[in-house]
N, C-alpha and C. Protein backbone atom coordinates (compact mmCIF):
# COMPACT_ATOMS: atom_id res chain seq x y z
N UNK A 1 15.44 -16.44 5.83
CA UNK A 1 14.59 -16.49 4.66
C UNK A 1 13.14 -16.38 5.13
N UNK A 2 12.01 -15.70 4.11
CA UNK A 2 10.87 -15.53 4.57
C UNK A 2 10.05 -16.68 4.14
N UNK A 3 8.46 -16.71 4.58
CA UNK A 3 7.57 -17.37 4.38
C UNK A 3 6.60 -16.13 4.02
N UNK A 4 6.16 -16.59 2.66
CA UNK A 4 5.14 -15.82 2.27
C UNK A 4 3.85 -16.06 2.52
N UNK A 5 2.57 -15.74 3.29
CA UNK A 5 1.43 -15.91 3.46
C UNK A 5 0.00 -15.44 2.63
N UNK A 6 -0.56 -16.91 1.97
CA UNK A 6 -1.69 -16.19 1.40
C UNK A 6 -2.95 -16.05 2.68
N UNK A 7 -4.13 -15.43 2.20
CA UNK A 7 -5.21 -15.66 2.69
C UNK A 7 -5.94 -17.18 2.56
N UNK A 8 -7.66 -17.07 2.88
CA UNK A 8 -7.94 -18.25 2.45
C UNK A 8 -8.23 -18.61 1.08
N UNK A 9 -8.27 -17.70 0.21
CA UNK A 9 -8.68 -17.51 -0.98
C UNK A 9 -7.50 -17.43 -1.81
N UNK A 10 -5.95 -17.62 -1.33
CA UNK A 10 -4.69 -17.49 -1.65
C UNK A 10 -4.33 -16.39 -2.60
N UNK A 11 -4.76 -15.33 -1.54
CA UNK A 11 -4.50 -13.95 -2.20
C UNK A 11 -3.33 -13.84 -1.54
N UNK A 12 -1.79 -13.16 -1.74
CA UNK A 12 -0.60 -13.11 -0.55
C UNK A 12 -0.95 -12.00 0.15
N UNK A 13 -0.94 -11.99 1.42
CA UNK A 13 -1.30 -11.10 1.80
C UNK A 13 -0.15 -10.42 3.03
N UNK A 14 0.87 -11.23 3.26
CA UNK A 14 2.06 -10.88 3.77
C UNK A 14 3.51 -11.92 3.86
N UNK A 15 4.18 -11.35 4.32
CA UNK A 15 5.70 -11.92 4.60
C UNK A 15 6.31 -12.35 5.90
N UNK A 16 6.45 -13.54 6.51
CA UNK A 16 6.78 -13.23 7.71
C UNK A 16 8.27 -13.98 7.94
N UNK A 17 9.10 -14.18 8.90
CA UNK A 17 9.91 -14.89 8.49
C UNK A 17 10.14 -16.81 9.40
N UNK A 18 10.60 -17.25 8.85
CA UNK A 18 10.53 -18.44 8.54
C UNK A 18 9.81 -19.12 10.20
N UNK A 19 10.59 -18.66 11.12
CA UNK A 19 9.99 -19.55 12.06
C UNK A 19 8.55 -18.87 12.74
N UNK A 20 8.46 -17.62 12.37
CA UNK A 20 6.89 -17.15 12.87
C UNK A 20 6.02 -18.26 12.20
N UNK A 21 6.12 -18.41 10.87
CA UNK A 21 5.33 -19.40 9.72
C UNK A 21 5.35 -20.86 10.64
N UNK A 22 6.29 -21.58 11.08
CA UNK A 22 6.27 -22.74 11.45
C UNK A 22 5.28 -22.68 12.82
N UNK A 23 5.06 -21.62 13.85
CA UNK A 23 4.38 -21.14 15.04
C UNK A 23 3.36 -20.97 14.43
N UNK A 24 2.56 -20.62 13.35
CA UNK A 24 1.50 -20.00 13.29
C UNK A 24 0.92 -21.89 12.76
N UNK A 25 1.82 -22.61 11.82
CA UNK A 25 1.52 -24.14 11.74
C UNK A 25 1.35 -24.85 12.79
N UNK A 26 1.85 -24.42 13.38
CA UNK A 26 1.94 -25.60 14.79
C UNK A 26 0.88 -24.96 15.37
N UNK A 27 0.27 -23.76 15.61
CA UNK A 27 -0.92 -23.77 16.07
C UNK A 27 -2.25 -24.03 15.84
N UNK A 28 -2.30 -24.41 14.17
CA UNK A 28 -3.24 -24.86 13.56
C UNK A 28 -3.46 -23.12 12.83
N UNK A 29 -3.48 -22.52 12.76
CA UNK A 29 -3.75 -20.99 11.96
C UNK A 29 -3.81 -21.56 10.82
N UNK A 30 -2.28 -22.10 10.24
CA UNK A 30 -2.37 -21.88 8.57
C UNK A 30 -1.69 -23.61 8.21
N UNK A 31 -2.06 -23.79 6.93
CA UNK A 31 -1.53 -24.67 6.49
C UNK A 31 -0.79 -24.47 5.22
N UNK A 32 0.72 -25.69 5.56
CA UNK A 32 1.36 -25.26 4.43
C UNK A 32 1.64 -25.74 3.05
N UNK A 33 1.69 -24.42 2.24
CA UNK A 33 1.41 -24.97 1.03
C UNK A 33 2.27 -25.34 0.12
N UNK A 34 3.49 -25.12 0.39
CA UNK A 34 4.73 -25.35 -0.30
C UNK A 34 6.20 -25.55 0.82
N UNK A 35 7.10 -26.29 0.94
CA UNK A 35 8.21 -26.56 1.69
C UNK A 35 9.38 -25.65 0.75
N UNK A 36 10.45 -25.17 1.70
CA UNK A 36 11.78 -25.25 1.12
C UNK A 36 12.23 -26.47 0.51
N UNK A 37 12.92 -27.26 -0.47
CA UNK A 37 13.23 -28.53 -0.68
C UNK A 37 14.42 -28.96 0.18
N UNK A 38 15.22 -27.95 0.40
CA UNK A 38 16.40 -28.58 1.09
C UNK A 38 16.75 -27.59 2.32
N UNK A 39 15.85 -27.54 2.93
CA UNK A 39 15.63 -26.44 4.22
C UNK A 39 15.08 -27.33 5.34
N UNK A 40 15.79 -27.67 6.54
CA UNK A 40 15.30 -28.41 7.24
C UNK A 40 15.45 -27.80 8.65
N UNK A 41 14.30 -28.02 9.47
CA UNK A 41 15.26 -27.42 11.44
C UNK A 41 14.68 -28.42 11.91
N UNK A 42 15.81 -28.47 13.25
CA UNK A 42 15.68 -29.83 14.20
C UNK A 42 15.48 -29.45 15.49
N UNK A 43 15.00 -30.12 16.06
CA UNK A 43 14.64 -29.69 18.12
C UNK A 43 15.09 -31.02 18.08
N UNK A 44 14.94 -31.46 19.40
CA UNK A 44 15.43 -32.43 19.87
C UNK A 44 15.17 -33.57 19.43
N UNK A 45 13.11 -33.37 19.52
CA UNK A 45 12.62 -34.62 18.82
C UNK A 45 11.91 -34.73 17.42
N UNK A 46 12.24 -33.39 17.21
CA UNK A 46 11.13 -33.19 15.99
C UNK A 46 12.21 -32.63 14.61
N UNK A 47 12.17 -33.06 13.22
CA UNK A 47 12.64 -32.63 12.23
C UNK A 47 11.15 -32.08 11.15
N UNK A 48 11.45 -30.41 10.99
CA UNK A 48 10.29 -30.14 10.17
C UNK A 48 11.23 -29.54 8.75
N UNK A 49 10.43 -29.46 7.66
CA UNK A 49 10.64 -28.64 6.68
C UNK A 49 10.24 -27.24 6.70
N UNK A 50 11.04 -26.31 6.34
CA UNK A 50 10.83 -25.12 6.30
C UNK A 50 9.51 -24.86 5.49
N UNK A 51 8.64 -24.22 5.88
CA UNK A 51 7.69 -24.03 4.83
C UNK A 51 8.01 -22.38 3.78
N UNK A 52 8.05 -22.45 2.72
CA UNK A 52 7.85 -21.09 1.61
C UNK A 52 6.52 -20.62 1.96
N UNK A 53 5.54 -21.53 1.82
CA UNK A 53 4.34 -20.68 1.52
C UNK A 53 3.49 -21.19 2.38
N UNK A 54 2.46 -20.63 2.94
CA UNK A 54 1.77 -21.01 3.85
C UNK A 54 -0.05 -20.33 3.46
N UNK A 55 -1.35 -20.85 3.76
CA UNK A 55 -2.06 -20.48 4.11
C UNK A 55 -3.35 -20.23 4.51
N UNK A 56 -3.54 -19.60 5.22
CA UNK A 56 -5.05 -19.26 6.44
C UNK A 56 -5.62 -20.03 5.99
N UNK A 57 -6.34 -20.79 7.13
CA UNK A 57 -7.03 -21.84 7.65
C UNK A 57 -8.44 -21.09 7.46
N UNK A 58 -8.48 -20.48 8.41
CA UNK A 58 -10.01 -19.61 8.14
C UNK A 58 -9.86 -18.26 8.19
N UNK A 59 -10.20 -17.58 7.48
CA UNK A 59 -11.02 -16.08 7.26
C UNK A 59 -10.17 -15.84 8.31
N UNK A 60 -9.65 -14.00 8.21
CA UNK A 60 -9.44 -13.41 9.21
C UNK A 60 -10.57 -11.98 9.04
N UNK A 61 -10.58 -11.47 10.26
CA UNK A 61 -11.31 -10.94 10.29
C UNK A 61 -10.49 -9.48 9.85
N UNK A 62 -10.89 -8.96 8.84
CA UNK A 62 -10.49 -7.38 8.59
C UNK A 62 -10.58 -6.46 9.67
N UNK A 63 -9.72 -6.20 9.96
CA UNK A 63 -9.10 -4.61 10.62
C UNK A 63 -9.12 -3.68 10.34
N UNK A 64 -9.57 -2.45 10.77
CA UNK A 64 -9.61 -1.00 9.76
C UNK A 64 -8.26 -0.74 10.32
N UNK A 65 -8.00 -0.34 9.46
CA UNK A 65 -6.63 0.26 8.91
C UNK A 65 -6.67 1.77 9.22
N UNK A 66 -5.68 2.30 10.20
CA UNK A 66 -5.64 3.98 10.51
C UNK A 66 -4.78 4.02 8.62
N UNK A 67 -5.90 5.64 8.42
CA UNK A 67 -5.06 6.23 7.17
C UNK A 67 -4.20 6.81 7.66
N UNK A 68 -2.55 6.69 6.93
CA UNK A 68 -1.42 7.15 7.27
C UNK A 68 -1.74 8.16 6.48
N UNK A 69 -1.28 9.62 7.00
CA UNK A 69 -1.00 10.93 6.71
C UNK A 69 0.41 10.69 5.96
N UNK A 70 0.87 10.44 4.85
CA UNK A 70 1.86 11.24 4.02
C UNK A 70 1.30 11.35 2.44
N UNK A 71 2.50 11.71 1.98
CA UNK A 71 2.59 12.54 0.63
C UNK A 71 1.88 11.21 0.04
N UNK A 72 2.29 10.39 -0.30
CA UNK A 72 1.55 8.88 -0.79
C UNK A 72 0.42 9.20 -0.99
N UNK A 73 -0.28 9.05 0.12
CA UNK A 73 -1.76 9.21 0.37
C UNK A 73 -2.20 10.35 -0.14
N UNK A 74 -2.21 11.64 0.71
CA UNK A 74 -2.07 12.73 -0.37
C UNK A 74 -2.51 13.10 -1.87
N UNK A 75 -1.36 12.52 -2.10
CA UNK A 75 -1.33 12.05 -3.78
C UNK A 75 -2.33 10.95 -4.50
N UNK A 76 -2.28 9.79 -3.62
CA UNK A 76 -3.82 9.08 -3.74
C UNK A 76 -5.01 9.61 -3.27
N UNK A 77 -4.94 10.08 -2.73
CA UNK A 77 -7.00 10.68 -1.80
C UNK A 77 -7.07 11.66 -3.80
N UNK A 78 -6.02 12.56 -3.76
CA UNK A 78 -6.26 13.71 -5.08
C UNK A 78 -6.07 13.16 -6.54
N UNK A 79 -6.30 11.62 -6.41
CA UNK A 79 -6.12 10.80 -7.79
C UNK A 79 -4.52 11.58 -8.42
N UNK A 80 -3.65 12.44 -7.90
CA UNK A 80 -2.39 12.73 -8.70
C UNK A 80 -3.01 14.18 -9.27
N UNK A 81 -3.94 14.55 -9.07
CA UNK A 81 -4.50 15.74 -9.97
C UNK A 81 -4.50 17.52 -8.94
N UNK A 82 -3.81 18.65 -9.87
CA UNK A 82 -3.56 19.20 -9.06
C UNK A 82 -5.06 20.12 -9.01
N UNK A 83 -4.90 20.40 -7.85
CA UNK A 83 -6.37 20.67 -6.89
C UNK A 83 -6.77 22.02 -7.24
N UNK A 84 -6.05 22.93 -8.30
CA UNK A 84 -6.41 24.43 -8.80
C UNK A 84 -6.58 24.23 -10.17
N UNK A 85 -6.27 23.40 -10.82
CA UNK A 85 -5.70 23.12 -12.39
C UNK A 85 -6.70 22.37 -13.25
N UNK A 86 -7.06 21.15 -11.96
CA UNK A 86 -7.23 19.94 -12.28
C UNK A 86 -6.30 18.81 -13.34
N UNK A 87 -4.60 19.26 -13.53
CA UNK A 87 -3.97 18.73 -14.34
C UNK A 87 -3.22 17.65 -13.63
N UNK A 88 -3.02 16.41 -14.85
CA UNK A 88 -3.13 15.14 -13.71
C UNK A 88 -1.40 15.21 -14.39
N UNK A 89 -0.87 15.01 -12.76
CA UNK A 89 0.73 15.40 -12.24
C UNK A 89 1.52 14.25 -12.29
N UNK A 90 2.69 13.99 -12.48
CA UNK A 90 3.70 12.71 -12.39
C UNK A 90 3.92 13.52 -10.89
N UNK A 91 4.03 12.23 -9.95
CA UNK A 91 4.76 12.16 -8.37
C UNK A 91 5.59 13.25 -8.41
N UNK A 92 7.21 13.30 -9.58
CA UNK A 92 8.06 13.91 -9.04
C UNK A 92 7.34 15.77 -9.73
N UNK A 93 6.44 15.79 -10.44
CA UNK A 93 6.40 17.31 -10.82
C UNK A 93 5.56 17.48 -9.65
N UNK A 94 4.69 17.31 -8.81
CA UNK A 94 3.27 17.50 -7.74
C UNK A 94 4.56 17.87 -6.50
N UNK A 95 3.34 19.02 -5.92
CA UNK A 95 3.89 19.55 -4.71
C UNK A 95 2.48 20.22 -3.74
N UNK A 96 3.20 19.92 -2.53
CA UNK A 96 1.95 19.64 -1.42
C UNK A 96 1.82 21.42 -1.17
N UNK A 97 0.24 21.53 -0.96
CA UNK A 97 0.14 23.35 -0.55
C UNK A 97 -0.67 22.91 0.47
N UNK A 98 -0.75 24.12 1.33
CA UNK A 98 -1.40 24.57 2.50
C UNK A 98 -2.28 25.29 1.75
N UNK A 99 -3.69 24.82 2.00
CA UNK A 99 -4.48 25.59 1.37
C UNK A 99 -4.88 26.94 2.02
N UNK A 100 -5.21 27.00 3.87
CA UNK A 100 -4.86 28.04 4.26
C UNK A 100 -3.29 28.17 4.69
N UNK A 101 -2.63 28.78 4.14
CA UNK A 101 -1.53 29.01 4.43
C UNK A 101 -0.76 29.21 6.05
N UNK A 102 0.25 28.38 6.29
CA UNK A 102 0.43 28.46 7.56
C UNK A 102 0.84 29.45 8.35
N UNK A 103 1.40 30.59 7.46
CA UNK A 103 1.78 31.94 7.93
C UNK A 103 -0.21 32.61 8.44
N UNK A 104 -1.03 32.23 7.99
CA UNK A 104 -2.13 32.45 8.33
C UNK A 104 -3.36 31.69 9.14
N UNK A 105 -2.45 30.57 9.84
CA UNK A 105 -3.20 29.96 10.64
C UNK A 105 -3.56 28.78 10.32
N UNK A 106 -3.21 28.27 8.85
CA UNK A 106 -3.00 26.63 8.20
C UNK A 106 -2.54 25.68 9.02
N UNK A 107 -3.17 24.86 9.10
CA UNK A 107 -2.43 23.77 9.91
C UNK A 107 -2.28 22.29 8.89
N UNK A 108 -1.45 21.51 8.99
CA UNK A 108 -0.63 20.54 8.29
C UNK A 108 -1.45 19.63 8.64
N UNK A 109 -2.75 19.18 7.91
CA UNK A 109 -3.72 17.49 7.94
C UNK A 109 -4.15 17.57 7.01
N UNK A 110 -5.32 16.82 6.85
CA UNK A 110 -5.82 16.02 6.02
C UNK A 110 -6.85 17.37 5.48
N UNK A 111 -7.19 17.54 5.95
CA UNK A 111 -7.80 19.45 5.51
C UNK A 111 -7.62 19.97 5.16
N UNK A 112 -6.21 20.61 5.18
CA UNK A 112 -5.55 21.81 4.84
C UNK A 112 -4.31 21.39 3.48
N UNK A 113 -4.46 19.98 3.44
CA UNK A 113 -3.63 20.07 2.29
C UNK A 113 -3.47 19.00 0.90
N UNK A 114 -3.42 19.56 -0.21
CA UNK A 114 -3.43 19.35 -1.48
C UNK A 114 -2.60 18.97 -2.35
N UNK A 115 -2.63 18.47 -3.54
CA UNK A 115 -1.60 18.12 -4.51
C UNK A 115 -2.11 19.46 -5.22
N UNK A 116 -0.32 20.02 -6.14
CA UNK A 116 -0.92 21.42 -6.51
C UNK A 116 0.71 21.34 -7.69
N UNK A 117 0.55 21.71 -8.74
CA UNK A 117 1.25 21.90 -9.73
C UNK A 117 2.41 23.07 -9.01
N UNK A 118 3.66 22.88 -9.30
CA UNK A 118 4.31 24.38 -9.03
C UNK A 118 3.58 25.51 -9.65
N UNK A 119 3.57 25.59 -10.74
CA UNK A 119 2.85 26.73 -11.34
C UNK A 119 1.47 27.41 -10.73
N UNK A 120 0.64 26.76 -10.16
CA UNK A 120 -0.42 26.72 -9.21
C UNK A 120 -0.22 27.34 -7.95
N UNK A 121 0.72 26.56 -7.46
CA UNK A 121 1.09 26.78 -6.04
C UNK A 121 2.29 28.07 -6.39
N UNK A 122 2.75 28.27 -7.36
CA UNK A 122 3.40 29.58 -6.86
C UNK A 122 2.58 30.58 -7.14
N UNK A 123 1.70 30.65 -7.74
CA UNK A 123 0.76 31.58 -8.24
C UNK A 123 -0.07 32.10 -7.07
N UNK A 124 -0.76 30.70 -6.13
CA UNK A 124 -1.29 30.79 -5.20
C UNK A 124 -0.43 31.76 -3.84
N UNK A 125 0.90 31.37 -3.99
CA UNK A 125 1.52 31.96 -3.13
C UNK A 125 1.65 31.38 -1.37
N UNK A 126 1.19 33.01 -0.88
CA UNK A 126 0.75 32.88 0.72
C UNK A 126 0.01 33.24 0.84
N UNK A 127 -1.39 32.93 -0.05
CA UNK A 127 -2.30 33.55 0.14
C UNK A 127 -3.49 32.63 0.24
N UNK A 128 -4.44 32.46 0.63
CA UNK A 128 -5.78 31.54 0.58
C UNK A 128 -6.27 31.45 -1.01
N UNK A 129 -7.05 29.93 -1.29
CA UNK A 129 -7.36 30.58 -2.93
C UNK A 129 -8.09 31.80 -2.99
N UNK A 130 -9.31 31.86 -2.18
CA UNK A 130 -10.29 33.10 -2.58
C UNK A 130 -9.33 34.55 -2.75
N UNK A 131 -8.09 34.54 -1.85
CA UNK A 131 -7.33 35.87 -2.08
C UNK A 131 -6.52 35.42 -3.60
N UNK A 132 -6.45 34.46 -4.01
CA UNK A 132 -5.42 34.61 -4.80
C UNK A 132 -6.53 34.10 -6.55
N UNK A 133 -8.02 33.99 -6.09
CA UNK A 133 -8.76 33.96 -7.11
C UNK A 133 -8.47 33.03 -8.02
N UNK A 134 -8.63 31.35 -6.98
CA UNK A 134 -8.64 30.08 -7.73
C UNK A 134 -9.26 29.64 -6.77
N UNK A 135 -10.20 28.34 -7.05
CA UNK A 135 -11.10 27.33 -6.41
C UNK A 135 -10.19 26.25 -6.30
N UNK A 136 -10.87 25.23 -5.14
CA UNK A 136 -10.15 24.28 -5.43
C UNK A 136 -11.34 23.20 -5.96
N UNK A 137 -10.81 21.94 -6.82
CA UNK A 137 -11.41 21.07 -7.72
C UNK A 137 -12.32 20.55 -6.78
N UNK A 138 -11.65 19.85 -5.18
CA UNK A 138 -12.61 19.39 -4.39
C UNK A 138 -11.90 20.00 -2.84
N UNK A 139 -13.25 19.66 -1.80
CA UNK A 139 -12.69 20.15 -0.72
C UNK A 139 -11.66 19.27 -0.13
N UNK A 140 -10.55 19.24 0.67
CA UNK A 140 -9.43 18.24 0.76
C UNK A 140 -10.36 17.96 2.26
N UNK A 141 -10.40 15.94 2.32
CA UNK A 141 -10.96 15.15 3.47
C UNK A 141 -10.48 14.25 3.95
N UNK A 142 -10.16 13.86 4.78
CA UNK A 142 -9.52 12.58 5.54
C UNK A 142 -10.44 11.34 4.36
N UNK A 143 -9.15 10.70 4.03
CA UNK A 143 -9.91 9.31 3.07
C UNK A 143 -10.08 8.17 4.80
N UNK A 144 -11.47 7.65 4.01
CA UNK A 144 -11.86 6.52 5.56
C UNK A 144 -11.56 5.45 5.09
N UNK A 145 -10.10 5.36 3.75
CA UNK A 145 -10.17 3.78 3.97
C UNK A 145 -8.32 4.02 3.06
N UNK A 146 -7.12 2.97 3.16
CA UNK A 146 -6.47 3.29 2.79
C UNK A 146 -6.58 3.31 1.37
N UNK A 147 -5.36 3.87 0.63
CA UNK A 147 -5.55 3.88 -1.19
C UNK A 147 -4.95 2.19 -1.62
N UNK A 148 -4.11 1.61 -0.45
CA UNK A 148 -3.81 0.03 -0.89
C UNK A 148 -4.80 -0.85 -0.62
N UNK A 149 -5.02 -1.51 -0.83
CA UNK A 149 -5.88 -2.86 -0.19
C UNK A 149 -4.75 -4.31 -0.46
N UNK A 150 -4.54 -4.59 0.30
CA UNK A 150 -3.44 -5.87 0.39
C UNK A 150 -1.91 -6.05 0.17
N UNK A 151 -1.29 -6.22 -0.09
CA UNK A 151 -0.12 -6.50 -0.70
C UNK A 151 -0.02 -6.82 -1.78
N UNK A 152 0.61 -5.53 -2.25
CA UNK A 152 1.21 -5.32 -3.63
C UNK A 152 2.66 -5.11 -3.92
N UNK A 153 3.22 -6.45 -4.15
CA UNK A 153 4.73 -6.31 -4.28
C UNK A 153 4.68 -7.84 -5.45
N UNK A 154 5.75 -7.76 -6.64
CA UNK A 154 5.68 -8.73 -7.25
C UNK A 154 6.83 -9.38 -7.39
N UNK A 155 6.58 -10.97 -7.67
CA UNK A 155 8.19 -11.63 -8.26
C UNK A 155 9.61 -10.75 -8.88
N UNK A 156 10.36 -10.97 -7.98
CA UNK A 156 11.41 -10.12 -8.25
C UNK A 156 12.61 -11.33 -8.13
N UNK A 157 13.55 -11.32 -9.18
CA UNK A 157 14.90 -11.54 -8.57
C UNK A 157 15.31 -11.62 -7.52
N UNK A 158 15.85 -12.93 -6.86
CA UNK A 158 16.18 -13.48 -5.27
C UNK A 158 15.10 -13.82 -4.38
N UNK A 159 14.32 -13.62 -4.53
CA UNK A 159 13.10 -14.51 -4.01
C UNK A 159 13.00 -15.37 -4.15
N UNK A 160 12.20 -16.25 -2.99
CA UNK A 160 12.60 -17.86 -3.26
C UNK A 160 11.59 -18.08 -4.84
N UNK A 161 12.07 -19.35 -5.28
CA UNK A 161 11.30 -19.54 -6.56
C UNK A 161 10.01 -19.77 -6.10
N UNK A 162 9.71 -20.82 -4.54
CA UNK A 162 8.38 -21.26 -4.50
C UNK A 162 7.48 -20.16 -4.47
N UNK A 163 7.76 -18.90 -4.31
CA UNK A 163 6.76 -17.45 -4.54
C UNK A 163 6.10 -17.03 -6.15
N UNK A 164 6.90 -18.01 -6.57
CA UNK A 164 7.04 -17.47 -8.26
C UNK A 164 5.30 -17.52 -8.82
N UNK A 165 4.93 -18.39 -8.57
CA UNK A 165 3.37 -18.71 -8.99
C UNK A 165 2.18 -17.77 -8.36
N UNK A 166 2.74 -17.81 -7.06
CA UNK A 166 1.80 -16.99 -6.28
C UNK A 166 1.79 -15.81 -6.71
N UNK A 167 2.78 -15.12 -6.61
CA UNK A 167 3.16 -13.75 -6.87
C UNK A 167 2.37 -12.80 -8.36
N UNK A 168 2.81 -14.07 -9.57
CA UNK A 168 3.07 -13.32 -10.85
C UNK A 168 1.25 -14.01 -10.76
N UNK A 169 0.65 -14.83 -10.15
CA UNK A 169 -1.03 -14.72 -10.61
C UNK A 169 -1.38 -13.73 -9.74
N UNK A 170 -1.36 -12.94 -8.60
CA UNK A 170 -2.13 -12.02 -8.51
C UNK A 170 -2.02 -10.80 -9.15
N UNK A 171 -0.63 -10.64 -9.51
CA UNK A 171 -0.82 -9.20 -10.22
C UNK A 171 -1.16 -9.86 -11.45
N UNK A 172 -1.39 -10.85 -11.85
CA UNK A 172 -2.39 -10.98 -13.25
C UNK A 172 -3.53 -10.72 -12.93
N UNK A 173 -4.01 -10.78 -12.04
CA UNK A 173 -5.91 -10.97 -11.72
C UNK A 173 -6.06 -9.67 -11.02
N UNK A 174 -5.22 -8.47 -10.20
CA UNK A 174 -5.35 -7.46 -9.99
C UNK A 174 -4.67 -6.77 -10.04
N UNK A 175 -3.92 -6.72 -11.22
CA UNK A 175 -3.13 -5.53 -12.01
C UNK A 175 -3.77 -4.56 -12.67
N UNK A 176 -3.27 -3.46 -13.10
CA UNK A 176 -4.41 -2.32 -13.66
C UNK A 176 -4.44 -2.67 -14.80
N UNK A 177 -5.49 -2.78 -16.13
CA UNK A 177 -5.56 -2.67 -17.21
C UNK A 177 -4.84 -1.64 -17.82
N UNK A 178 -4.44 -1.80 -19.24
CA UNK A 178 -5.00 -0.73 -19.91
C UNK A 178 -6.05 -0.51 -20.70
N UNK A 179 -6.56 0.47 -20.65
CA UNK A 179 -7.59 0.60 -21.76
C UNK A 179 -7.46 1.52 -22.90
N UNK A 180 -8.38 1.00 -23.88
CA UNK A 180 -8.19 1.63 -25.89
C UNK A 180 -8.64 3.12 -25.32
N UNK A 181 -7.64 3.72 -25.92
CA UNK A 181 -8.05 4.72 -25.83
C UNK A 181 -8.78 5.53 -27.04
C-alpha cells in the first residue's frame, strides 16, 4: 500500500510506497499526517504505524523538469489546435505532421512537428507548407517548462480512504473552471 505525499503547503505532490514514507520520517524530511488505523510494522524494538499521508517539513527546492518529447506534449505546447486551420481538435481526431517533410530532410523534434487536422495534413501532403500554400498558425518550439505542474490524479475507488480529503480539495482549488459562455 502507498503513502501519499503532500508538500509544505499540502499540495499532494506524489506517491511513494509505504516504507520509503516511514525512511523519509525517520529522517526528519516529513511529518506524518495521517496513520493507517489498523496497519502496524515491527523491528525488533520498535512498533510504528503505517503512515497514509505524510508531509514536507520544509520547502523543496524545484527542479527543472526535462520536457518530454511525445504526442502529449505536442498536443499541449499547440493548445490541441491544428497548426494550418487553427481548428481546435479532440486528441483522438489530431495527427502529428512533419512540417518539413521527412522524405525531404524533416527531422522528428520539437521543430519540425505539429498538431494538424487529417484534412490539413493530407492536403499538405509531402510537401513543405510554402509548396503546398498554407502557413503555419505559429512557428513549432521546444516548450521550456512542462504542460503539468504537480500531480494531477484524483480520489478514485480503492484508494485508501485517508487520501479522500486531500485528493478531492485540490482538484477543488485547481481544477479548470468553466466559464459562461
Amino acid at each position: 500500500m502507498d503513502t501519499l505525499v503532500l508538500d509544505v503547503g499540502y499540495t499532494p505532490v506524489a506517491r511513494v510506497c509505504w516504507n520509503r514514507a516511514i525512511t523519509l520520517w525517520w529522517a526528519g524530511k516529513v511529518e506524518v499526517v495521517e496513520h493507517y488505523e489498523d496497519w502496524t510494522v515491527r523491528s525488533v524494538t520498535v512498533e510504528l504505524q503505517v503512515p497514509a499521508v505524510v508531509r514536507f517539513v520544509r520547502g523543496m527546492r524545484p527542479h527543472k523538469q526535462r520536457v518530454r518529447f511525445s504526442r502529449e506534449t505536442v498536443f499541449a505546447r499547440d493548445g490541441g489546435r491544428c497548426q494550418y486551420c487553427n481548428r481546435q481538435l479532440a486528441r483522438p481526431n489530431a495527427t502529428y505532421d512533419h512540417v518539413t517533410p521527412r522524405a525531404l530532410g524533416g527531422r522528428t523534434g520539437w521543430e519540425n512537428i505539429v498538431i494538424a487536422c487529417v484534412r490539413c495534413n493530407q492536403r499538405k501532403g509531402g510537401r513543405t507548407p510554402a509548396q503546398a500554400g498554407m502557413t503555419l498558425a505559429k512557428v513549432p518550439v521546444r516548450p521550456n517548462t512542462p504542460p503539468h505542474d504537480g500531480m494531477r490524479f484524483t480520489y478514485q475507488p480503492g484508494m485508501p480512504a485517508q487520501w479522500r480529503a486531500w485528493l478531492r480539495d485540490y482538484v477543488y482549488w485547481n481544477g479548470e473552471l468553466e466559464q459562461d459562455g
